[in-house]
Structure formats: C-alpha cells, structure tokens
PDB file of N, CA and C in Angstrom:
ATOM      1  N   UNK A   1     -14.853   0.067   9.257  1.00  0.00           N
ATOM      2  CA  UNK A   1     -14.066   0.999   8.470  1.00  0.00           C
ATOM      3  C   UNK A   1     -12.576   0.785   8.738  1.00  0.00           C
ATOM      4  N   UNK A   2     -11.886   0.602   7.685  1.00  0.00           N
ATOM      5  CA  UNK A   2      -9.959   0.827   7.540  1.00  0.00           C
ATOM      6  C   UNK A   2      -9.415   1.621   8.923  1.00  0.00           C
ATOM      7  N   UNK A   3      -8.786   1.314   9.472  1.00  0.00           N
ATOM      8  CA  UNK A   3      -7.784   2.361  10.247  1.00  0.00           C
ATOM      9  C   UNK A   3      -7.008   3.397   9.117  1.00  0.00           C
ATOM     10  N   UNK A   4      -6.246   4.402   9.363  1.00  0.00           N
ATOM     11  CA  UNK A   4      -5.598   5.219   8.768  1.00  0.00           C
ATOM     12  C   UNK A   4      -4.668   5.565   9.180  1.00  0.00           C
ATOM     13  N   UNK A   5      -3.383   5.545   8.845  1.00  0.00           N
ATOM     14  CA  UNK A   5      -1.950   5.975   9.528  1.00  0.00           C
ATOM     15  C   UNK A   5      -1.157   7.090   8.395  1.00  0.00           C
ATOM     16  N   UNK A   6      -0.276   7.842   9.070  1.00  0.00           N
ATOM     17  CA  UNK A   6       0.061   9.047   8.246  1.00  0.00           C
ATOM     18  C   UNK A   6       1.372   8.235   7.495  1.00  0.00           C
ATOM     19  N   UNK A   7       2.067   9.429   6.951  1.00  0.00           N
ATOM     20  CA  UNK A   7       2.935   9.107   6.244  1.00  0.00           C
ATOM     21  C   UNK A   7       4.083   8.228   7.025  1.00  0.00           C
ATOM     22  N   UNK A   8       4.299   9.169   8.395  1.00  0.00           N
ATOM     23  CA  UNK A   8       5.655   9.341   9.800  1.00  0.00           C
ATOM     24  C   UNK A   8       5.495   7.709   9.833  1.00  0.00           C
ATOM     25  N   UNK A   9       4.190   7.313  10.019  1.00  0.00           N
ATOM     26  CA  UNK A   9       3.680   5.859  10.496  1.00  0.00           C
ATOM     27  C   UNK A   9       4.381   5.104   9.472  1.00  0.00           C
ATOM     28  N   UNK A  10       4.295   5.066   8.284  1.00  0.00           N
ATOM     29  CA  UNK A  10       4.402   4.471   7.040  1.00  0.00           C
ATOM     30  C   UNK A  10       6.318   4.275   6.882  1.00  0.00           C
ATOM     31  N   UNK A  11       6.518   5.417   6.934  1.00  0.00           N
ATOM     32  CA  UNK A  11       8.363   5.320   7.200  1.00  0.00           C
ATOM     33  C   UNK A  11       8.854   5.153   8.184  1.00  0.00           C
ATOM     34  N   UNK A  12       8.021   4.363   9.440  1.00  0.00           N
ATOM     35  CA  UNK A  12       8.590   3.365  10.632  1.00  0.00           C
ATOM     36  C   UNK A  12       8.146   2.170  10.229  1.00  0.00           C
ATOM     37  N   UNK A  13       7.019   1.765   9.861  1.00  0.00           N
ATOM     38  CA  UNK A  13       7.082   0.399   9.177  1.00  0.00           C
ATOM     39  C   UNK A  13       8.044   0.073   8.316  1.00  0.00           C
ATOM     40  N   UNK A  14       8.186   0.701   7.005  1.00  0.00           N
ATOM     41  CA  UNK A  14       9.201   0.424   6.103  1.00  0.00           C
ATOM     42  C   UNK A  14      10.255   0.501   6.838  1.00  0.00           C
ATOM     43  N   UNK A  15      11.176   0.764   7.664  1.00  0.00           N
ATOM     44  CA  UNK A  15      12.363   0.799   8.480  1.00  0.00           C
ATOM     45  C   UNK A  15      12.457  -0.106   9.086  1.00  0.00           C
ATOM     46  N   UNK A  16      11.237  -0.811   9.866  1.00  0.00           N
ATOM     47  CA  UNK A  16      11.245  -1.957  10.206  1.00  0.00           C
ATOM     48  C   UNK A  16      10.688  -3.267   9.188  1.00  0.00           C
ATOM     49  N   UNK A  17      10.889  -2.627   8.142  1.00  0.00           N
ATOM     50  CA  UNK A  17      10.824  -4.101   7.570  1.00  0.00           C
ATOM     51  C   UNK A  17       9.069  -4.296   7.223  1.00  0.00           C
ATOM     52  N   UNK A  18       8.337  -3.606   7.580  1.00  0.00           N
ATOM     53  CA  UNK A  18       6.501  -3.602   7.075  1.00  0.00           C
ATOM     54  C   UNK A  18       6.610  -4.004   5.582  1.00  0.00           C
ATOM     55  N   UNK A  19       5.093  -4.727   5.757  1.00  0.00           N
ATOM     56  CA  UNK A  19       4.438  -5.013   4.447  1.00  0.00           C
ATOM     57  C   UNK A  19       3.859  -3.885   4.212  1.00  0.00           C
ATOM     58  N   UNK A  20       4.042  -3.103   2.563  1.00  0.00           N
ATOM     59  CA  UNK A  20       3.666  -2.096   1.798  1.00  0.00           C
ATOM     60  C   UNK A  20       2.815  -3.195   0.797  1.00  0.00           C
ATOM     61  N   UNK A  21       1.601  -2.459   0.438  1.00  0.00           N
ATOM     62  CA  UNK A  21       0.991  -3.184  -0.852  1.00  0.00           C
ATOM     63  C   UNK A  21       0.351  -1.598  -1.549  1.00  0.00           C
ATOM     64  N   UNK A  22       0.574  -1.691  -2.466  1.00  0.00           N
ATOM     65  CA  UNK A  22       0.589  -0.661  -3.703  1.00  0.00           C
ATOM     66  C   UNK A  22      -0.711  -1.215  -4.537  1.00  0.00           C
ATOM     67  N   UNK A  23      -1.989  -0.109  -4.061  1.00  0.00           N
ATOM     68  CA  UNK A  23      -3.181  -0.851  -5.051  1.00  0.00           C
ATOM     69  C   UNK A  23      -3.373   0.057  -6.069  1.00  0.00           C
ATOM     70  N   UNK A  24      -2.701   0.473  -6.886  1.00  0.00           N
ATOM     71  CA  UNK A  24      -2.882   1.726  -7.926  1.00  0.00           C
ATOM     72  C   UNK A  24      -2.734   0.598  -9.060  1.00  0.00           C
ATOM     73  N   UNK A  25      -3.175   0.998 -10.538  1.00  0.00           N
ATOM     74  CA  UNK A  25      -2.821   0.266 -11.422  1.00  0.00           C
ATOM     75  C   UNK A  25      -1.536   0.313 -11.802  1.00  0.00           C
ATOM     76  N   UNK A  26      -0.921  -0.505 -12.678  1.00  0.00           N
ATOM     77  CA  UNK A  26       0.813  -0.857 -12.892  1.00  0.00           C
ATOM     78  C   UNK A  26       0.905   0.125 -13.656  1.00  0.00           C
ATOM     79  N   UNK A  27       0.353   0.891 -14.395  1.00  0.00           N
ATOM     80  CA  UNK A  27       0.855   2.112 -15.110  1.00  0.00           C
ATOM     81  C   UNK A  27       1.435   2.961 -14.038  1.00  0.00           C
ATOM     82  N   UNK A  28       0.811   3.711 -13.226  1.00  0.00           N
ATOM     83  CA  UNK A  28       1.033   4.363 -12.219  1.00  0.00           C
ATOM     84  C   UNK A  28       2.046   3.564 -11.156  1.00  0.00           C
ATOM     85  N   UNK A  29       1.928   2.451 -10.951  1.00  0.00           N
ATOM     86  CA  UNK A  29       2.857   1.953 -10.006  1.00  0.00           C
ATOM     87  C   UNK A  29       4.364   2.179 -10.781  1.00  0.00           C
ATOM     88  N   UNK A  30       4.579   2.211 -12.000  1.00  0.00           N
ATOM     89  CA  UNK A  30       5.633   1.945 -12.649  1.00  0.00           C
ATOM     90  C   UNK A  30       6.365   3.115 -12.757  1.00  0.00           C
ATOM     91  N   UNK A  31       5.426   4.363 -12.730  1.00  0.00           N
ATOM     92  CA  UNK A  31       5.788   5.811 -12.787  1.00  0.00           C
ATOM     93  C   UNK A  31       6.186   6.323 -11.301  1.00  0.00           C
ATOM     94  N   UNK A  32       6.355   5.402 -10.362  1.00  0.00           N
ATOM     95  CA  UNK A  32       6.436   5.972  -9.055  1.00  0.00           C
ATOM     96  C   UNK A  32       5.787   5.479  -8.171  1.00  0.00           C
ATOM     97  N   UNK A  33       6.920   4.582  -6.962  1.00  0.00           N
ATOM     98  CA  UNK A  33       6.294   3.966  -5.936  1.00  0.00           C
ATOM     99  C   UNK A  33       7.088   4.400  -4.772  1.00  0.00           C
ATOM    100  N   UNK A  34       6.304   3.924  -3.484  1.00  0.00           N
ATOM    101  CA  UNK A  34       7.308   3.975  -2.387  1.00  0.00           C
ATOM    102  C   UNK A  34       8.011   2.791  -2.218  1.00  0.00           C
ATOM    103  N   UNK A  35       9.218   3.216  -1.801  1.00  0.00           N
ATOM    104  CA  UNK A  35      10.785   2.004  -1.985  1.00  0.00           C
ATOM    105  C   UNK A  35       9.818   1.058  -0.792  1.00  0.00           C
ATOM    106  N   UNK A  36       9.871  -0.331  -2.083  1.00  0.00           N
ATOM    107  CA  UNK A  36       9.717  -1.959  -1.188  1.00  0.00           C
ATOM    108  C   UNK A  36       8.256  -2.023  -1.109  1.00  0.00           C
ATOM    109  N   UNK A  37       7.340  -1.557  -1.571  1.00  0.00           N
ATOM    110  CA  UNK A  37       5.599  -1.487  -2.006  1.00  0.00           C
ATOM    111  C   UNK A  37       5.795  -2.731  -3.000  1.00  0.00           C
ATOM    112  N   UNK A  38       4.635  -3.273  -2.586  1.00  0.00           N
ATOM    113  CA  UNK A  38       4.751  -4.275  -3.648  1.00  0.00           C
ATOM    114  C   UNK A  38       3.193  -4.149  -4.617  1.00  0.00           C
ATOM    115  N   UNK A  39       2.969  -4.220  -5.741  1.00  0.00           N
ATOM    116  CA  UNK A  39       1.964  -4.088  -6.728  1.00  0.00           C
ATOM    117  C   UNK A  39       0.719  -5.234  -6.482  1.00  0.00           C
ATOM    118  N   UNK A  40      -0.361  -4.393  -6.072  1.00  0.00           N
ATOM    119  CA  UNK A  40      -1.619  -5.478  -5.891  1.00  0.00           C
ATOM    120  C   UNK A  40      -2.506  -4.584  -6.169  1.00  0.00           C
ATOM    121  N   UNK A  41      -2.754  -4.376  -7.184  1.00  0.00           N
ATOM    122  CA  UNK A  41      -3.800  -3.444  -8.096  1.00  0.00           C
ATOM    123  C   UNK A  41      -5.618  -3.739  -7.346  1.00  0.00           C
ATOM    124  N   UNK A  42      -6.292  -2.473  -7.217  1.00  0.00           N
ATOM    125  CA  UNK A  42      -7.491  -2.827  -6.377  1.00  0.00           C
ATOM    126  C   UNK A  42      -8.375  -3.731  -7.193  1.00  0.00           C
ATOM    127  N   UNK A  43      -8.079  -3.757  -8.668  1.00  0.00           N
ATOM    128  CA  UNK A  43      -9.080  -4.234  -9.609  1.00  0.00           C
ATOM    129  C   UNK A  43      -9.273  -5.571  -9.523  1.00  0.00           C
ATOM    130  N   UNK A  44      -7.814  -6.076  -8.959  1.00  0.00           N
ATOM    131  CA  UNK A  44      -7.759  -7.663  -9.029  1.00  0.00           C
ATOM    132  C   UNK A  44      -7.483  -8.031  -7.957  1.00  0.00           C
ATOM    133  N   UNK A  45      -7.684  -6.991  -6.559  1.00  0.00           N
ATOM    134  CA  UNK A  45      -7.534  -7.582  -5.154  1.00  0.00           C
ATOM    135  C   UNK A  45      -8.190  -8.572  -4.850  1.00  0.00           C
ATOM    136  N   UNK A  46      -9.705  -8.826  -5.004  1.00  0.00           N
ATOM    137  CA  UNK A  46     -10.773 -10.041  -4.906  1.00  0.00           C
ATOM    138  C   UNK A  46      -9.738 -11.421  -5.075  1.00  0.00           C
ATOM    139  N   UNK A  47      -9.211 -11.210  -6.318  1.00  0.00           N
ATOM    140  CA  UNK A  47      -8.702 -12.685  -6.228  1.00  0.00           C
ATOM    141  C   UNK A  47      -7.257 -13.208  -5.844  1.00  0.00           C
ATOM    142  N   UNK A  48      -7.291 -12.172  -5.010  1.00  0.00           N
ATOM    143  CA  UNK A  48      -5.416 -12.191  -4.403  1.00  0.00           C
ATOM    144  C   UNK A  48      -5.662 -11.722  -3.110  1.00  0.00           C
ATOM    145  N   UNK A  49      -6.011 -11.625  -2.472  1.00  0.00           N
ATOM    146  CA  UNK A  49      -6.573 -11.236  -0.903  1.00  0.00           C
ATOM    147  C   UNK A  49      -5.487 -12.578  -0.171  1.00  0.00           C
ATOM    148  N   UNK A  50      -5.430 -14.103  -1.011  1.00  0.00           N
ATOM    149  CA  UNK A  50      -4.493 -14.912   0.117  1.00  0.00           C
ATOM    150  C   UNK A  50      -3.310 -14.913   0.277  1.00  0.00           C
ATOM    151  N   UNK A  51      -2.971 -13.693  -1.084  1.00  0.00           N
ATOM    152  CA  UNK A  51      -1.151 -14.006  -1.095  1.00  0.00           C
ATOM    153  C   UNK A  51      -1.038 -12.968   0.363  1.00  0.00           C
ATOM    154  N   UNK A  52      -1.628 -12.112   0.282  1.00  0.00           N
ATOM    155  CA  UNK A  52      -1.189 -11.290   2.130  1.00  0.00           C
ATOM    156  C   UNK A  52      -0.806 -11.376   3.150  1.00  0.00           C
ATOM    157  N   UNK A  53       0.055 -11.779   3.848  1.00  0.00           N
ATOM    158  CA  UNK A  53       0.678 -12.703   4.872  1.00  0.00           C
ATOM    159  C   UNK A  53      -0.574 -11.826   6.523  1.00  0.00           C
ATOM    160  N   UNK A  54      -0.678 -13.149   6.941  1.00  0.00           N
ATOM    161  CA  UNK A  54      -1.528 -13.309   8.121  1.00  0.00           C
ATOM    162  C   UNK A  54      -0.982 -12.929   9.333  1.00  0.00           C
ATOM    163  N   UNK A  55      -1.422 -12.215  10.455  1.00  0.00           N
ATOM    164  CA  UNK A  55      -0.546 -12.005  11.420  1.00  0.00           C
ATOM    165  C   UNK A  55       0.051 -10.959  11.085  1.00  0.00           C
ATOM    166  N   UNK A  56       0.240 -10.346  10.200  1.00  0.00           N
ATOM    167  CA  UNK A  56       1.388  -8.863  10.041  1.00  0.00           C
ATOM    168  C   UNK A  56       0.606  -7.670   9.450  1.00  0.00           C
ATOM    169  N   UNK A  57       0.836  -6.147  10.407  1.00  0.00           N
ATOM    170  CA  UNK A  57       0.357  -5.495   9.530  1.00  0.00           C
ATOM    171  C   UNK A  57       0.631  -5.271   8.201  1.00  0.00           C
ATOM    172  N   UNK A  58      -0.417  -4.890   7.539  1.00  0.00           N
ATOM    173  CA  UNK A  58      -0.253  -4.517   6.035  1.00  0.00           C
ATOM    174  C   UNK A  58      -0.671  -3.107   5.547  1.00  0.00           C
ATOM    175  N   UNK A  59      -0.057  -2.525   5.376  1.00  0.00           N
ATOM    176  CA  UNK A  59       0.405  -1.030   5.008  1.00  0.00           C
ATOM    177  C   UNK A  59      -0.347  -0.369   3.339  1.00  0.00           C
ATOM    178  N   UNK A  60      -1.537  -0.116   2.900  1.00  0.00           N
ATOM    179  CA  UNK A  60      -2.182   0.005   1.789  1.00  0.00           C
ATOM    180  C   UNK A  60      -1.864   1.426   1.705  1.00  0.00           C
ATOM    181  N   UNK A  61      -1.479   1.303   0.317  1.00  0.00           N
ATOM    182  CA  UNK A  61      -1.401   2.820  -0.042  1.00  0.00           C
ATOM    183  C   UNK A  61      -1.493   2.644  -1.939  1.00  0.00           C
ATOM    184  N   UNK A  62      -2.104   4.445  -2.285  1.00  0.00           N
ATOM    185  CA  UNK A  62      -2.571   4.277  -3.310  1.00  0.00           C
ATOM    186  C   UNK A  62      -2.065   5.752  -4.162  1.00  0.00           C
ATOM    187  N   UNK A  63      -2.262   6.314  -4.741  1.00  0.00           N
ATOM    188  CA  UNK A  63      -2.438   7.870  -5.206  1.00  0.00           C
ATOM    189  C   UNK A  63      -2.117   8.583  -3.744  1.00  0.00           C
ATOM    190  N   UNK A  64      -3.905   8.933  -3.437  1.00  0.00           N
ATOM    191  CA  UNK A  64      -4.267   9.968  -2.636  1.00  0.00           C
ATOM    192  C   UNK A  64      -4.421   9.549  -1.395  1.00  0.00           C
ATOM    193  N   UNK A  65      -5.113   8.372  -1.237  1.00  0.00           N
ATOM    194  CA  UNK A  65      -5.820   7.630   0.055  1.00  0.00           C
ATOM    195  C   UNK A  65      -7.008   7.142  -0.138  1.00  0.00           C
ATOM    196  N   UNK A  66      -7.619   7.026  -1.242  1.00  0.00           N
ATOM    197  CA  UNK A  66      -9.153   6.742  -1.572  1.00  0.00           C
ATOM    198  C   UNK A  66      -9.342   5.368  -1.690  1.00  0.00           C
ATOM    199  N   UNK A  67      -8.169   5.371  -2.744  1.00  0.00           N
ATOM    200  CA  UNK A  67      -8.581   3.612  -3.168  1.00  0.00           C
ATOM    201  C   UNK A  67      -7.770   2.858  -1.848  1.00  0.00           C
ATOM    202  N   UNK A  68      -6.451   3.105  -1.376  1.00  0.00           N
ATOM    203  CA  UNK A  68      -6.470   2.430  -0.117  1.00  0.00           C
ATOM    204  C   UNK A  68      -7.340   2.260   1.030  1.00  0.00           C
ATOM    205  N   UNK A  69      -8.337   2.749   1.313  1.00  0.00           N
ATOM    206  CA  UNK A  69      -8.931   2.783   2.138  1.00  0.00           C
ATOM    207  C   UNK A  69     -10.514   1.807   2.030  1.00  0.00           C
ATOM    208  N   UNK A  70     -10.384   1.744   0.751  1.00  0.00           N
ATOM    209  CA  UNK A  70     -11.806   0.779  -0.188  1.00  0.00           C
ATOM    210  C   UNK A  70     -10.529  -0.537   0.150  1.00  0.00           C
ATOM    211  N   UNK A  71      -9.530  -0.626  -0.109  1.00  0.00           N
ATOM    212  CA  UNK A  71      -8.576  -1.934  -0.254  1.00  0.00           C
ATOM    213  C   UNK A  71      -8.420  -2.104   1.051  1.00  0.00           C
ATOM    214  N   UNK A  72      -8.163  -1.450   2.204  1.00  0.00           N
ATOM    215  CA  UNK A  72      -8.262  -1.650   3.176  1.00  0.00           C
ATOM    216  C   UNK A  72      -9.113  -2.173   4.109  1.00  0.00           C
ATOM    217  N   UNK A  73     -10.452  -2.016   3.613  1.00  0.00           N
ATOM    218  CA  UNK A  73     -11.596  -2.180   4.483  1.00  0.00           C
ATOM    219  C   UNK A  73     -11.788  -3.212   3.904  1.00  0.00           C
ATOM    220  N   UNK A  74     -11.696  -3.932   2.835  1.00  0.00           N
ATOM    221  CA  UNK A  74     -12.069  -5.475   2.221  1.00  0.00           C
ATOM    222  C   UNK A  74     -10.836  -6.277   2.413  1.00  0.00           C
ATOM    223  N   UNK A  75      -9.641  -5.522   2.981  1.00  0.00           N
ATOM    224  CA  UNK A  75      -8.402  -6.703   3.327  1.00  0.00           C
ATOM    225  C   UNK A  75      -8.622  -6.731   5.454  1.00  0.00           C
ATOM    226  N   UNK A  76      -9.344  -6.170   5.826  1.00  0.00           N
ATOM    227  CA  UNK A  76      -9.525  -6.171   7.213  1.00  0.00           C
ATOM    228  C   UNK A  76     -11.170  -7.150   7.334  1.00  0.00           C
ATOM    229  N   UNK A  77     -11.591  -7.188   6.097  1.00  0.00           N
ATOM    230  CA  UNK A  77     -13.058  -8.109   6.548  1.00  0.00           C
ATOM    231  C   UNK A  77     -12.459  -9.493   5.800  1.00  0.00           C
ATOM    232  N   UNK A  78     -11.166  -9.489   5.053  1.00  0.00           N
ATOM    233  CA  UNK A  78     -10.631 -10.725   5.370  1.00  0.00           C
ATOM    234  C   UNK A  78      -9.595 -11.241   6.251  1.00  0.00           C
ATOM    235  N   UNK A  79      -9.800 -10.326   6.837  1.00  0.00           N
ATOM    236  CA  UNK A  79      -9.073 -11.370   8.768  1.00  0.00           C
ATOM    237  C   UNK A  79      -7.491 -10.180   8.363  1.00  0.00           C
ATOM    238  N   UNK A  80      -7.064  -9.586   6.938  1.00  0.00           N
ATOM    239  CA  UNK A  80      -5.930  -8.666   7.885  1.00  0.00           C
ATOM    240  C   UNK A  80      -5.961  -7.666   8.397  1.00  0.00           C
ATOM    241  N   UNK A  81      -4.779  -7.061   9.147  1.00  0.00           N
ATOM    242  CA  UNK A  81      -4.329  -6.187   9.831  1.00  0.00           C
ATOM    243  C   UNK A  81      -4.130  -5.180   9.148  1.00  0.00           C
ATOM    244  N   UNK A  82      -4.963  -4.394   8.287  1.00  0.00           N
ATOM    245  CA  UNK A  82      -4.916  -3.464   7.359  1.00  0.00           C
ATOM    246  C   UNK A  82      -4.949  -2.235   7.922  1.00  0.00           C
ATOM    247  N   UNK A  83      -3.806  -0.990   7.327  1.00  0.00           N
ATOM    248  CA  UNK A  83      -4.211   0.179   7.546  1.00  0.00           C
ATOM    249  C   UNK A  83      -4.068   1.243   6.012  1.00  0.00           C
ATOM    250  N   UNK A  84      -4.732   2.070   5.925  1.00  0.00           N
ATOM    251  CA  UNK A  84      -4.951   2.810   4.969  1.00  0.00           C
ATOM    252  C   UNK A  84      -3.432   3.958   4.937  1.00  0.00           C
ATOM    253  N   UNK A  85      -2.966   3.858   4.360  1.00  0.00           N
ATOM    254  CA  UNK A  85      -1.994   5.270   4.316  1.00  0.00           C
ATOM    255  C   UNK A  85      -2.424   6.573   3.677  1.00  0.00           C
ATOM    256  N   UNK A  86      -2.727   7.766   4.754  1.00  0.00           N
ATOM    257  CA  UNK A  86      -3.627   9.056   4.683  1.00  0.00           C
ATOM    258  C   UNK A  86      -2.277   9.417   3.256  1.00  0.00           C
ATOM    259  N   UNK A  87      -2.819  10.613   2.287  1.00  0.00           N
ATOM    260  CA  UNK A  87      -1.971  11.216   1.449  1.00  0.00           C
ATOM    261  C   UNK A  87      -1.210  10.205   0.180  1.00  0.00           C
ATOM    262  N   UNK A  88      -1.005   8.726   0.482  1.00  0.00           N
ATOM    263  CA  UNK A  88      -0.614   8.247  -0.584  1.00  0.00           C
ATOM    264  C   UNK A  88       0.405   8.579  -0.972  1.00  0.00           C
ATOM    265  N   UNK A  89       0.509   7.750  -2.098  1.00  0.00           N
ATOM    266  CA  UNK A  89       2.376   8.348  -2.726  1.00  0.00           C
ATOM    267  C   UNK A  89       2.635   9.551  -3.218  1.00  0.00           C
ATOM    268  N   UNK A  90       1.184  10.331  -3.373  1.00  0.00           N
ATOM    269  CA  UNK A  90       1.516  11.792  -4.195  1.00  0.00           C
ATOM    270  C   UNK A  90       2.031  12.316  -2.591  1.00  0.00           C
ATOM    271  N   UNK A  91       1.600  12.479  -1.693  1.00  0.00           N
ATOM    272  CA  UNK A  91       1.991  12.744  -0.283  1.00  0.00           C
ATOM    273  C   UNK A  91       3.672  12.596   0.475  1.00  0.00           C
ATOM    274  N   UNK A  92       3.813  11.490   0.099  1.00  0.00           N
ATOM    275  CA  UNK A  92       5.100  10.835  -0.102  1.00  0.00           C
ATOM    276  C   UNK A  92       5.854  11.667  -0.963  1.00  0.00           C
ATOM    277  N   UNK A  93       5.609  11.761  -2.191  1.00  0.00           N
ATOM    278  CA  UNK A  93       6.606  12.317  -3.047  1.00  0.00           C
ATOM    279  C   UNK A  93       6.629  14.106  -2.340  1.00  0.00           C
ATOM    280  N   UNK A  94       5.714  14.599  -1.914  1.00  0.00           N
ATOM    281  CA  UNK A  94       5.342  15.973  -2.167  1.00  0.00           C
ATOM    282  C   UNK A  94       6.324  16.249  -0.436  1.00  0.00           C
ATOM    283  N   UNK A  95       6.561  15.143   0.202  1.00  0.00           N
ATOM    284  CA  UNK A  95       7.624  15.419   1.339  1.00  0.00           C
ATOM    285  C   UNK A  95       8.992  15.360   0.896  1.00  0.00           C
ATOM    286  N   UNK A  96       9.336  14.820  -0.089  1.00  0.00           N
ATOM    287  CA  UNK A  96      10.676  14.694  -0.116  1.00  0.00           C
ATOM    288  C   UNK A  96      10.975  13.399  -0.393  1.00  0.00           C
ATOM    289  N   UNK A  97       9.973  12.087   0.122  1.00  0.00           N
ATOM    290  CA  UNK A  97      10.652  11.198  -0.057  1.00  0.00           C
ATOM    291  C   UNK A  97      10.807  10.598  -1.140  1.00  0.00           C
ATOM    292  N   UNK A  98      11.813   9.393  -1.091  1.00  0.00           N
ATOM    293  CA  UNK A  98      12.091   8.637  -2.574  1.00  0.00           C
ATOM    294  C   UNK A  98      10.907   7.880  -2.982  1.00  0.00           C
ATOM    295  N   UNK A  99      10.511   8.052  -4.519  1.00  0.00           N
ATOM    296  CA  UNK A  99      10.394   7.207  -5.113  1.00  0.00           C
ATOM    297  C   UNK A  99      10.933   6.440  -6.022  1.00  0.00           C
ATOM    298  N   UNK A 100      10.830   5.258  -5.969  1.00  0.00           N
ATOM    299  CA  UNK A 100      11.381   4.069  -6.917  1.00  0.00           C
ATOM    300  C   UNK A 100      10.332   3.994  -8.113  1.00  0.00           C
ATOM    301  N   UNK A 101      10.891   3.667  -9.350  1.00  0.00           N
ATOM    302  CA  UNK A 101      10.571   4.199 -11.077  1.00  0.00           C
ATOM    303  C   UNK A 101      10.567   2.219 -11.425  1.00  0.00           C
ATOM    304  N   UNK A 102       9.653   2.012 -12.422  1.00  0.00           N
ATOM    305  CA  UNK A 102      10.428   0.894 -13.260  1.00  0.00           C
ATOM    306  C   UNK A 102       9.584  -0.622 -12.816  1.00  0.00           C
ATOM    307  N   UNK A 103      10.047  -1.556 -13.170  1.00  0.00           N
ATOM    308  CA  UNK A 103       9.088  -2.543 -13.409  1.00  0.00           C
ATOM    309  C   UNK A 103       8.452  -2.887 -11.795  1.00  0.00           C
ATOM    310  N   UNK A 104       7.434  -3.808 -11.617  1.00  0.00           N
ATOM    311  CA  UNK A 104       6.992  -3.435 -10.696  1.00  0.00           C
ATOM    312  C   UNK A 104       7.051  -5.140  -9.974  1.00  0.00           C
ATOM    313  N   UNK A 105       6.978  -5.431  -8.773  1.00  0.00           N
ATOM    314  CA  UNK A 105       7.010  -6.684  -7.891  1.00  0.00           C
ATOM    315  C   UNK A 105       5.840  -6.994  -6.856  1.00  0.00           C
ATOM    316  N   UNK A 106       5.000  -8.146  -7.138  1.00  0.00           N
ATOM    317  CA  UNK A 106       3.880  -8.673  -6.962  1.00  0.00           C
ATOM    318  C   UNK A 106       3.816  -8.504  -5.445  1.00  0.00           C
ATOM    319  N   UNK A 107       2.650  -8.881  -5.054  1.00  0.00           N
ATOM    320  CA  UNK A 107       2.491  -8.423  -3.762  1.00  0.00           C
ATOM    321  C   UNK A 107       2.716  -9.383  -2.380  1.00  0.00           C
ATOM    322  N   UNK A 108       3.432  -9.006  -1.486  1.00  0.00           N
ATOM    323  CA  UNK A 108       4.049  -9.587  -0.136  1.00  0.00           C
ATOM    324  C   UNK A 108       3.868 -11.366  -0.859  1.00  0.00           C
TER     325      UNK A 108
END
C-alpha cells in the first residue's frame, strides 16, 4: 500500500524543489493545480510510469486523495518513491494555498 503524507509534508517538498505529479484529468488540472505539479493523468499512467525520475521522491496528488493513492501504489510497484498526498488539491485550496489556473505541463 502507498505511503501518505499531509498537506505541511507536501509544502516542504515543493520548497525544496520535490517532484509533484498531478493525476486528475487535464480538465480539472487546468481549473486548478498546486504551483509546479506537473500533469500525468491516472488514465494514461500505465504508459508513462518511465518518464518519473528514479531515486527521488514523487509527491501524487489528485482531487481528494483517492486516485493518488491507486497512482501511488502502481508508481511504488514500479521501483518509485511514491507518496500519496492525504486531502488533495481541494485540501490545498480549502487552506489558503495558491492555486495555479491554465494550460497544463507534462510530467517530471
């Protein structure tokens, strides 16, 4: 099963520079992401699992936490360092933090 890290976790990675991957579809990614997430939709993770850089954690987040955690557990049985982000971007937004609007950028 995925590890799970909270939001606090999620805005020390991004500060240091963490890989964010955004598995929501691009409609939704486009309406609101967390700043520097990059778009890797769960539908078409199967065939993009190698662009993920090896050796580094990778930070999954989705909506709520559901679908990160399905993306998580199939990016950790391929050899990464995956953790699920609890609450998702609705979580994110519902603290205060920024989201970024508008076209969207492929993943790590």
């Amino acid at each position: 099963m995925a590890r799970e890290v909270d939001l606090e976790a999620l805005s020390a990675a991004l500060a240091a520079g963490g890989v964010v991957v955004d598995v929501r579809e691009p409609g939704e990614y486009l309406a609101g992401h967390v700043p520097g997430a990059r778009l890797m939709p769960l539908s078409a993770l199967a065939g993009r699992i190698g662009e993920l850089p090896a050796g580094r954690p990778v930070y999954v987040i989705c909506a709520s936490g559901n679908r990160s955690l399905t993306a998580a557990d199939r990016m950790s049985g391929a050899g990464i360092d995956a953790y699920s982000v609890a609450s998702g971007t609705s979580g994110w937004a519902r603290t205060g933090r920024p989201l970024v609007t508008g076209p969207h950028a492929t993943a790590a």
